[in-house]
N, C-alpha and C. Protein backbone atom coordinates (compact mmCIF):
# COMPACT_ATOMS: atom_id res chain seq x y z
N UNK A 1 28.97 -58.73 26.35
CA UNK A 1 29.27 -57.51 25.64
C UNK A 1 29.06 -57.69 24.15
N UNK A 2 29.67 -58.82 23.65
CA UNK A 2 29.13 -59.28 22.03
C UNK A 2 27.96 -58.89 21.78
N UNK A 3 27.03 -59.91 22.73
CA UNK A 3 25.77 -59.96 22.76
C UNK A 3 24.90 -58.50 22.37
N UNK A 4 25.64 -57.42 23.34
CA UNK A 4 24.65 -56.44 23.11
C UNK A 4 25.08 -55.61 21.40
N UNK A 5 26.62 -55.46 21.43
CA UNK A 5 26.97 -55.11 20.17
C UNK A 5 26.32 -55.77 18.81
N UNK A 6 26.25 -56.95 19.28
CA UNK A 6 25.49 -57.55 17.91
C UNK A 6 24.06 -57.29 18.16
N UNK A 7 23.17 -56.73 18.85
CA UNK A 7 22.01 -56.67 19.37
C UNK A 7 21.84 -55.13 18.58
N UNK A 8 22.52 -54.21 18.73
CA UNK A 8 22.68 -53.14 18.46
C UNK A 8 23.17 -52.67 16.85
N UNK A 9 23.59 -53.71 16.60
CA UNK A 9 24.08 -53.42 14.80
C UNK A 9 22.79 -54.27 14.02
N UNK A 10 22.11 -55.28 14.79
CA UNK A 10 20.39 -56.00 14.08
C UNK A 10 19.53 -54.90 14.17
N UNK A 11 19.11 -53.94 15.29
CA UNK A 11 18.33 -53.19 15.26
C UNK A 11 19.01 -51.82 14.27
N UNK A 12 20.25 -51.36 14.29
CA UNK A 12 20.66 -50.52 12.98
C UNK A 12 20.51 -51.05 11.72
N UNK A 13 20.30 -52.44 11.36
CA UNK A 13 20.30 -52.66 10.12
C UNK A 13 18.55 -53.10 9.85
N UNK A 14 17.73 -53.06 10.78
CA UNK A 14 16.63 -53.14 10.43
C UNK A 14 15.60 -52.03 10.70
N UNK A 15 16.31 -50.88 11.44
CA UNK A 15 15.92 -49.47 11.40
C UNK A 15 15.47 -49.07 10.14
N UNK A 16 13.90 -48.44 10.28
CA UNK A 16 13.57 -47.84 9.14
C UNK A 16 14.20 -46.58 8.34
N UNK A 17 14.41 -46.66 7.46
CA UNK A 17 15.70 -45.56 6.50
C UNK A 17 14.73 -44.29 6.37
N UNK A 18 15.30 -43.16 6.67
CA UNK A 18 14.90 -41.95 7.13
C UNK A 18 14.08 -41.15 5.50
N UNK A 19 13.12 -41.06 5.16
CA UNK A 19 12.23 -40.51 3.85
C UNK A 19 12.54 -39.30 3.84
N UNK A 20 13.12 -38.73 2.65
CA UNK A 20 12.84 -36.73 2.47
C UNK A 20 11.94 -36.70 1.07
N UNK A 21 10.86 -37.37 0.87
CA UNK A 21 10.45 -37.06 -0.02
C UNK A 21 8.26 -36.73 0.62
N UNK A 22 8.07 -35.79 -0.32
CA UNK A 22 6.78 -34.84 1.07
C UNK A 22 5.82 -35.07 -0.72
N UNK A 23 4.70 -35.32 -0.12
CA UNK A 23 3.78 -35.56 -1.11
C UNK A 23 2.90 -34.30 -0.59
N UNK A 24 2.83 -33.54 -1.68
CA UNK A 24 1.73 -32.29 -0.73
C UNK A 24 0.34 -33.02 -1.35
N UNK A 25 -0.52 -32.60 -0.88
CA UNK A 25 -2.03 -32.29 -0.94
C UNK A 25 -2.10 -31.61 -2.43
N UNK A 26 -3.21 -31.99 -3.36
CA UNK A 26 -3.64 -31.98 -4.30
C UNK A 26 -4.69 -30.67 -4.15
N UNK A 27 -4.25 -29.74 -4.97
CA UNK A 27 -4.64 -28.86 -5.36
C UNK A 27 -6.59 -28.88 -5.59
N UNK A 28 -7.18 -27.96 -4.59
CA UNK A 28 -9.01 -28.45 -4.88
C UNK A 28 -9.46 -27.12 -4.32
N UNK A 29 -9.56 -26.20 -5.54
CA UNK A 29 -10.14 -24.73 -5.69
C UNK A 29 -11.83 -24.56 -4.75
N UNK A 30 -11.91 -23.34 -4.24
CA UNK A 30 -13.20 -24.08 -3.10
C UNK A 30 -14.07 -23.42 -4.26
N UNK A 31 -13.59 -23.00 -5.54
CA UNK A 31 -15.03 -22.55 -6.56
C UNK A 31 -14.62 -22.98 -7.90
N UNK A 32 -15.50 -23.02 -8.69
CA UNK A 32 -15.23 -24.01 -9.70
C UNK A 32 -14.18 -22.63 -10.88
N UNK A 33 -13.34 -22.87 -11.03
CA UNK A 33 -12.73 -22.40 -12.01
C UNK A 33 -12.80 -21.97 -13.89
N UNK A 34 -12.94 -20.67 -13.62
CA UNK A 34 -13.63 -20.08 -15.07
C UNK A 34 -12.58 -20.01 -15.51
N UNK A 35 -12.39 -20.25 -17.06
CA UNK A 35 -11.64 -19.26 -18.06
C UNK A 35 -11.91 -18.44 -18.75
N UNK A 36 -11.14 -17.74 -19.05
CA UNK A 36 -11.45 -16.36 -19.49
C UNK A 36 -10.67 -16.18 -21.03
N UNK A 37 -10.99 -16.00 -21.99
CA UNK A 37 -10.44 -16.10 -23.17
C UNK A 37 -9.80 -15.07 -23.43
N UNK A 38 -8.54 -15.04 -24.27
CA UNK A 38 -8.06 -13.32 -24.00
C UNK A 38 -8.63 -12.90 -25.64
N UNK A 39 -8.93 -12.48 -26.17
CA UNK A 39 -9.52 -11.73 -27.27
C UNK A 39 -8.45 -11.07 -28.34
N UNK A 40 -7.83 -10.25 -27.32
CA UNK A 40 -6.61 -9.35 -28.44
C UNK A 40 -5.69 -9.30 -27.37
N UNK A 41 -4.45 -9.44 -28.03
CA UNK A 41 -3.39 -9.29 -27.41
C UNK A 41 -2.11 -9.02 -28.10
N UNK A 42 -1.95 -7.56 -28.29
CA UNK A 42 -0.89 -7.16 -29.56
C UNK A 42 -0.36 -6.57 -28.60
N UNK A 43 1.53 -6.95 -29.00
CA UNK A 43 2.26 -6.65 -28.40
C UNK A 43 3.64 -5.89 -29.03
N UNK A 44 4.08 -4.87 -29.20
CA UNK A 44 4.97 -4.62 -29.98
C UNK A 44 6.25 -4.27 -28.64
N UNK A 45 7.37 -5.09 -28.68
CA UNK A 45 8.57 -5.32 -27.82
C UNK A 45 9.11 -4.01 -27.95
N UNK A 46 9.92 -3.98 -26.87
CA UNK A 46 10.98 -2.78 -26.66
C UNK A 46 11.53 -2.54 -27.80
N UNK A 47 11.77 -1.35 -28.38
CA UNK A 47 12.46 -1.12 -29.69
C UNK A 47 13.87 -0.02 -29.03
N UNK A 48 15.02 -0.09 -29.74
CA UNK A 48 15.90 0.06 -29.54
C UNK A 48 16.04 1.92 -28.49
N UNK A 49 15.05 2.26 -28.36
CA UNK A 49 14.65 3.97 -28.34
C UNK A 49 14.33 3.20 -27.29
N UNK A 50 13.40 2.10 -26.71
CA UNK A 50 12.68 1.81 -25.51
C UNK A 50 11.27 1.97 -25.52
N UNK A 51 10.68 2.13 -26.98
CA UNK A 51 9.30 2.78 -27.30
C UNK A 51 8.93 0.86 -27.13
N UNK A 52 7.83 0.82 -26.71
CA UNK A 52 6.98 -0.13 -26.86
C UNK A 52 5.31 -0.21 -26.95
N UNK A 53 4.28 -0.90 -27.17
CA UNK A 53 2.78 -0.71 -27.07
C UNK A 53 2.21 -2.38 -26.62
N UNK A 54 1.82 -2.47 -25.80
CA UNK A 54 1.18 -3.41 -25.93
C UNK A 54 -0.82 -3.16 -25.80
N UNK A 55 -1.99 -3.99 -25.91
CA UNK A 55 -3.19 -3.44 -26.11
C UNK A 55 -3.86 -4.90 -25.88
N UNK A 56 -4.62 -5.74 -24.70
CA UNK A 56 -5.12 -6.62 -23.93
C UNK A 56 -6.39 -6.25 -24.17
N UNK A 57 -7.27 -7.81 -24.27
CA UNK A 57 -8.50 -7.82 -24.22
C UNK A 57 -9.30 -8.78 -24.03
N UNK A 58 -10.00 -9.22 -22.87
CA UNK A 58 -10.39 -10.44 -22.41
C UNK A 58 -11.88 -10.54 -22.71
N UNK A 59 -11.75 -11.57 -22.37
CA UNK A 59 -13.45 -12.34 -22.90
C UNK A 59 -14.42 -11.68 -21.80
N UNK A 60 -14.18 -11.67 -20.54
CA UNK A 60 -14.88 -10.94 -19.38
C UNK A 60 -14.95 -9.33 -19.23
N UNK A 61 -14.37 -8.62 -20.10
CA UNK A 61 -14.56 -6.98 -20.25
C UNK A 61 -13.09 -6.54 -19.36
N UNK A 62 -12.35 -6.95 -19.53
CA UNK A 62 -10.87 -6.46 -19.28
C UNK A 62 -10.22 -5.87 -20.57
N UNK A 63 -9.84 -4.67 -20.38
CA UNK A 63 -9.20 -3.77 -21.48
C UNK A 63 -7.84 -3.16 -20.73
N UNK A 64 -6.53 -3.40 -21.28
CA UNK A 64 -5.31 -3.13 -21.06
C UNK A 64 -4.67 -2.10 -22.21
N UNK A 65 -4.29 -0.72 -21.89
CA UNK A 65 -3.27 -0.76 -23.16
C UNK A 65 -2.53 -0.08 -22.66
N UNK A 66 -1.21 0.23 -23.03
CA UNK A 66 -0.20 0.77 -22.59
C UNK A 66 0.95 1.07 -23.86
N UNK A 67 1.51 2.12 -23.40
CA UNK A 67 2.61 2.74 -24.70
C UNK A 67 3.47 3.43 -23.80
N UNK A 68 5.32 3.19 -24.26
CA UNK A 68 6.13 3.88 -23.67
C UNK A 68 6.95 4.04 -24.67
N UNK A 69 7.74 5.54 -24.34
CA UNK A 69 8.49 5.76 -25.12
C UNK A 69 10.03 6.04 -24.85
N UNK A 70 10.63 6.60 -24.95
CA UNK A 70 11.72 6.83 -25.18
C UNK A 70 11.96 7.78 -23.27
N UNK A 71 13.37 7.14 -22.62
CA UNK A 71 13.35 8.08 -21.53
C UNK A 71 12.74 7.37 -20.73
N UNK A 72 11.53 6.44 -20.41
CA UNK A 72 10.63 5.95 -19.63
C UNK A 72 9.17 6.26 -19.83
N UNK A 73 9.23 7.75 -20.45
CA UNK A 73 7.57 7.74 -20.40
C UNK A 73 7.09 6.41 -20.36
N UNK A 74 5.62 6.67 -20.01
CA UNK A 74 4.46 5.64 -20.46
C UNK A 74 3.12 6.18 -20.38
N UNK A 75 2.17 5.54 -20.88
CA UNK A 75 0.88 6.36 -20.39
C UNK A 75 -0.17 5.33 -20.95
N UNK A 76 -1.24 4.83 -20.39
CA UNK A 76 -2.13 3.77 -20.68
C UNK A 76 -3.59 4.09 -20.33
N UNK A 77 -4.65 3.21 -20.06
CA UNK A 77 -4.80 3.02 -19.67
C UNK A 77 -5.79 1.54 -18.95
N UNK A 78 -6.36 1.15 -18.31
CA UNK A 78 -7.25 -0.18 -18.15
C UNK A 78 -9.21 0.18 -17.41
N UNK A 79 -9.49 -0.64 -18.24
CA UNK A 79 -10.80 -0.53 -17.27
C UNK A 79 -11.52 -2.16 -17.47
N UNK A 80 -12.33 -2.38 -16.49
CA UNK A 80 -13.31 -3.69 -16.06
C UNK A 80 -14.36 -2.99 -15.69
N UNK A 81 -14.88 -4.51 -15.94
CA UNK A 81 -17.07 -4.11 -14.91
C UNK A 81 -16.52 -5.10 -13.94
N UNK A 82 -17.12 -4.31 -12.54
CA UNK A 82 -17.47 -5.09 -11.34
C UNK A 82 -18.77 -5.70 -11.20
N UNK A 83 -18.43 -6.48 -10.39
CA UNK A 83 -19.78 -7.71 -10.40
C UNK A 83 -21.42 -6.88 -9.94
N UNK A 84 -20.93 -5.86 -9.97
CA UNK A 84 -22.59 -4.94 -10.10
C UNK A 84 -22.64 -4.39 -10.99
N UNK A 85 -21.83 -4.05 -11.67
CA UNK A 85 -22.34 -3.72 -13.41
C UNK A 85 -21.37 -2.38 -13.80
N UNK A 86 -20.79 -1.94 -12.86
CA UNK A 86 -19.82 -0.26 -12.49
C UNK A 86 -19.11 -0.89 -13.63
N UNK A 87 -18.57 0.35 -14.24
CA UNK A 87 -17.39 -0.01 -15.12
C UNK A 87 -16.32 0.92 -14.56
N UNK A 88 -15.47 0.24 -14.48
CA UNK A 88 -13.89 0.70 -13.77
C UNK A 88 -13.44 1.04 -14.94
N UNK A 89 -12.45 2.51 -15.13
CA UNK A 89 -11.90 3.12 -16.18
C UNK A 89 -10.68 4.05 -14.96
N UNK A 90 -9.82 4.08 -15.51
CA UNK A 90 -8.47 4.61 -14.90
C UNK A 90 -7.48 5.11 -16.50
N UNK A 91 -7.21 5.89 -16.90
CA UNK A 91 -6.30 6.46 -17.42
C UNK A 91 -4.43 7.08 -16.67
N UNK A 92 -3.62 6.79 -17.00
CA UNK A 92 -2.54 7.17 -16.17
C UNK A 92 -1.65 7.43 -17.36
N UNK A 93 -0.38 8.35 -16.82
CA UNK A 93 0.54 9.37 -17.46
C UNK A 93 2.09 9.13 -16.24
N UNK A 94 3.18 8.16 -16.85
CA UNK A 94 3.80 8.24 -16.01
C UNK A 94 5.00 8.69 -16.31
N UNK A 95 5.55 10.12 -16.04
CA UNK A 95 7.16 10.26 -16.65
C UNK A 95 8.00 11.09 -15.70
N UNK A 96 8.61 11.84 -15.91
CA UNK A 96 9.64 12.01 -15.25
C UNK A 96 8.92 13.51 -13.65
N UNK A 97 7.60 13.41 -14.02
CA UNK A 97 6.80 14.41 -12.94
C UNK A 97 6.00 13.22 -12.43
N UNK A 98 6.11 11.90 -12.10
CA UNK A 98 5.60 10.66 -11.40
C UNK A 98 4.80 10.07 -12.34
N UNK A 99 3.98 9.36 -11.13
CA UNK A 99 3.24 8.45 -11.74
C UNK A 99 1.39 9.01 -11.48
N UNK A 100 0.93 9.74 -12.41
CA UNK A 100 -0.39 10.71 -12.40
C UNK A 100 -1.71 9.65 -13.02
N UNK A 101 -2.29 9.01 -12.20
CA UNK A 101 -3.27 8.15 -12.67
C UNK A 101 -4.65 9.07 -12.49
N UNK A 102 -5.67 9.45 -13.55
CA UNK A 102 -6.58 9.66 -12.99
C UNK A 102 -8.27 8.87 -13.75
N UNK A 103 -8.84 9.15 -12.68
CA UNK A 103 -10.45 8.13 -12.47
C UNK A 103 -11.55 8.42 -11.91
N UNK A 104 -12.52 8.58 -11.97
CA UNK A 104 -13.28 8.74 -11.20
C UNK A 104 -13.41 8.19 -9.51
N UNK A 105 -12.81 6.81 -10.06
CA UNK A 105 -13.06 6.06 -8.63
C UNK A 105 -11.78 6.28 -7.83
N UNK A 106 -10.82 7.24 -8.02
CA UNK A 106 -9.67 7.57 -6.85
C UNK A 106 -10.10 8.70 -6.31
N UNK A 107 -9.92 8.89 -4.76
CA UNK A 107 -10.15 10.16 -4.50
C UNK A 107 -9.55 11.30 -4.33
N UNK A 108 -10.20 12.28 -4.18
CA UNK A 108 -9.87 13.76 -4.62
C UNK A 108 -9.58 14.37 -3.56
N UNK A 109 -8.55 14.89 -3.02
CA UNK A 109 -7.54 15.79 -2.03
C UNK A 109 -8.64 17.14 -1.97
N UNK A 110 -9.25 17.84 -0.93
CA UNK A 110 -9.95 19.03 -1.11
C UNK A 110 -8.89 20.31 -1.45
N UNK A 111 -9.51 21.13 -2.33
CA UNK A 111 -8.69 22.65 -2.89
C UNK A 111 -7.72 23.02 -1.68
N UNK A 112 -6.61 23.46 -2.21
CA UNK A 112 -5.72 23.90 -1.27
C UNK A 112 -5.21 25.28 -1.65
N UNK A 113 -5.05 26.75 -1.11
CA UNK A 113 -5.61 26.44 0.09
C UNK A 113 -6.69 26.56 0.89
N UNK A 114 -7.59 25.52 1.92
CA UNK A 114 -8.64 25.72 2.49
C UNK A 114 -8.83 26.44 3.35
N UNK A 115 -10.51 27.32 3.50
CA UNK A 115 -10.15 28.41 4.53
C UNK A 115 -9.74 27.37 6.10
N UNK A 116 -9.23 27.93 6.56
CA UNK A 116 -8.95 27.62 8.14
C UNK A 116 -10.11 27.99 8.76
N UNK A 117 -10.77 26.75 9.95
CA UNK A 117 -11.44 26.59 10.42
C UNK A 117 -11.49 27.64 11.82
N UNK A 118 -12.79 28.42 12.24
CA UNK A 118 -12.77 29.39 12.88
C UNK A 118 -12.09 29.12 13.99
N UNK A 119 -12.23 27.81 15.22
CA UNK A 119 -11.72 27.65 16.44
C UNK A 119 -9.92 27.70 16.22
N UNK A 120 -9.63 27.49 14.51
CA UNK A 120 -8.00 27.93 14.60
C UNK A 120 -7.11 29.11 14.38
N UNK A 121 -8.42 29.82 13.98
CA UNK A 121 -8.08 31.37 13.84
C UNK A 121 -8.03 31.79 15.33
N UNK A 122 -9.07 31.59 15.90
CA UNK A 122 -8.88 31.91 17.97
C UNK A 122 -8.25 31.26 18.33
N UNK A 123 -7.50 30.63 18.44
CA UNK A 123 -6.54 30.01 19.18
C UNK A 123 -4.99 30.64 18.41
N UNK A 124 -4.84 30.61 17.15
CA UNK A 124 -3.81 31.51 16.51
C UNK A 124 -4.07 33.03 17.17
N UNK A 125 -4.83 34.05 17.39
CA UNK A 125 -5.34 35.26 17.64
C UNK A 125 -4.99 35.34 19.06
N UNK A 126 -4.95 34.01 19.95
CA UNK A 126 -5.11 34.12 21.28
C UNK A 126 -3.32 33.91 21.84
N UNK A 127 -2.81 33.05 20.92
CA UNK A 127 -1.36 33.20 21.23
C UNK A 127 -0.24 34.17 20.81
N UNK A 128 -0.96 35.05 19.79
CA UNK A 128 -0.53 36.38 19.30
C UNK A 128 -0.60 37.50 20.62
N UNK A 129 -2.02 37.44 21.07
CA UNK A 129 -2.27 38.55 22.17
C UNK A 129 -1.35 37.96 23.71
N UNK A 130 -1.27 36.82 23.96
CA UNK A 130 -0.37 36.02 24.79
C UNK A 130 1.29 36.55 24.28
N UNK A 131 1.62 36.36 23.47
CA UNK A 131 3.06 36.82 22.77
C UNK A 131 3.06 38.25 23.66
N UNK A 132 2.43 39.25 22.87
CA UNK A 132 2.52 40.51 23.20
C UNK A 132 2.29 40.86 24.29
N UNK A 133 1.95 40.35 25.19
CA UNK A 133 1.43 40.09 26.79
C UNK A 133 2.87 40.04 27.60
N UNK A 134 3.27 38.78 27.05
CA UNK A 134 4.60 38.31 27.55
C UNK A 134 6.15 39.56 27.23
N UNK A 135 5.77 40.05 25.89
CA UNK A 135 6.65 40.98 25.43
C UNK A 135 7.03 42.19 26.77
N UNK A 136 5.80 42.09 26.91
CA UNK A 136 5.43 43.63 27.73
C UNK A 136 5.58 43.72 28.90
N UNK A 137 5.65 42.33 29.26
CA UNK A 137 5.96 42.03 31.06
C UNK A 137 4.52 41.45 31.58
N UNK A 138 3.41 41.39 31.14
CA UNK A 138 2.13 41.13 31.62
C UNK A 138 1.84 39.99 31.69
N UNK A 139 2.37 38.87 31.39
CA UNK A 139 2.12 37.48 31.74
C UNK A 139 3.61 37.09 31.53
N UNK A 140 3.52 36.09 32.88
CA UNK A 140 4.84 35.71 33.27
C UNK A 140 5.27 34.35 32.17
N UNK A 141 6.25 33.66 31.87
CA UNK A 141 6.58 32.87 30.97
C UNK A 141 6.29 31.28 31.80
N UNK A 142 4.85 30.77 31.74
CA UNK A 142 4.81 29.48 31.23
C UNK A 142 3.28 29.29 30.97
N UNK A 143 2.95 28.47 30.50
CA UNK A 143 2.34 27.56 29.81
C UNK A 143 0.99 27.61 29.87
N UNK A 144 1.10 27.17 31.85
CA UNK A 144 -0.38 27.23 32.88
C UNK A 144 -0.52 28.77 32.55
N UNK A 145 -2.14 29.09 32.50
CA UNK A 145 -2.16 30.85 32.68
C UNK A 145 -3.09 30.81 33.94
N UNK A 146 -2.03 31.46 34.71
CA UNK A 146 -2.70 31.91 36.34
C UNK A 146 -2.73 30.18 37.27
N UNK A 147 -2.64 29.80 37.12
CA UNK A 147 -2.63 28.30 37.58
C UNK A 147 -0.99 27.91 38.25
N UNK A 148 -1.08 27.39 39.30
CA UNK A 148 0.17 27.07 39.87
C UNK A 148 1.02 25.76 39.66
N UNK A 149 2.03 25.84 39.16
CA UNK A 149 2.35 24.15 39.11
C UNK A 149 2.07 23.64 39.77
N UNK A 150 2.36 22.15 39.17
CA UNK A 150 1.87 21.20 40.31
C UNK A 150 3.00 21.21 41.61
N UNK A 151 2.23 20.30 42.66
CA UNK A 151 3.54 20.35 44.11
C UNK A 151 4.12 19.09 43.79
N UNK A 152 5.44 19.65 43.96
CA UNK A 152 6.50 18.43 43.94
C UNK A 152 6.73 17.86 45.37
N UNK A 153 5.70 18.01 45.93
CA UNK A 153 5.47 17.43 47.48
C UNK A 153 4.21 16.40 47.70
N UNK A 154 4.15 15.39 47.49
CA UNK A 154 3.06 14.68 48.03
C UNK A 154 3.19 13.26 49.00
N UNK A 155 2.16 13.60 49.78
CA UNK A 155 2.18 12.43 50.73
C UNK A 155 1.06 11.51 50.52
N UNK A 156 1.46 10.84 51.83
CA UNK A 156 0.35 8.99 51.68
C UNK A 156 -0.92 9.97 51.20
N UNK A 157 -1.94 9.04 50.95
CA UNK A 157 -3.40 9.47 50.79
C UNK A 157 -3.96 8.99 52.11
């Protein structure tokens, strides 16, 4: 019985001591990494009203500016070139009637309101003359017209 107790406290004291320390993997970008110089960058901090401006400008054609005032307003706006040559321009207006960004490149909701499409005028026209049908006693109340429910009876096939 010694034997195994002392057998058992050699292998606890020569047990390897349990590691929590994790070496990650070294950081290796799969494209070579540009910088981009920022150009202008004026910033005027929250002032006691909440008015602020700041106005960004990078070496790659990034333009930032933004101004808020008092209440929350704000209103800015940013534009870039995409890698085909487009120049992205967005202007926005954000205050207490949301947040109203507009651009060329967002899209446009069609005029409201639009005429209604003819097959929904006949089908509106057709459940009007159905209404008054039904009013009158001339078509009975459901759904099917002239058609029999289905049978709540069926057997094997």
């Amino acid at each position: 019985m010694k034997t195994i107790v002392l057998a058992l406290l050699v292998a606890v004291a020569l047990a390897d001591q349990p590691s929590f320390s994790y070496d990650a993997p070294a950081h290796r970008p799969s494209a070579p990494v540009r910088v981009v110089e920022i150009i202008r960058d004026d910033r005027v901090h929250p002032a006691a009203d909440g008015s602020y401006t700041f106005d960004v400008e990078t070496q790659d054609g990034i333009v930032r500016h933004e101004a808020g005032g008092p209440g929350g307003a704000q209103q800015g706006s940013v534009s870039f070139t995409f890698p085909d040559g487009q120049v992205f321009d967005l202007q926005f207006v954000a205050d207490a009637n949301g947040y109203q960004p507009q651009s060329p490149f967002l899209p446009v909701a069609p005029a409201f309101p639009h005429p209604i499409p003819a097959h929904a005028l006949e089908q509106i026209e057709r459940g009007r003359l159905e209404h008054e049908a039904r009013a009158r006693g001339e078509l009975r109340e459901s759904s099917s017209q002239g058609h029999s429910a289905p049978s709540q009876l069926y057997s094997r096939p």
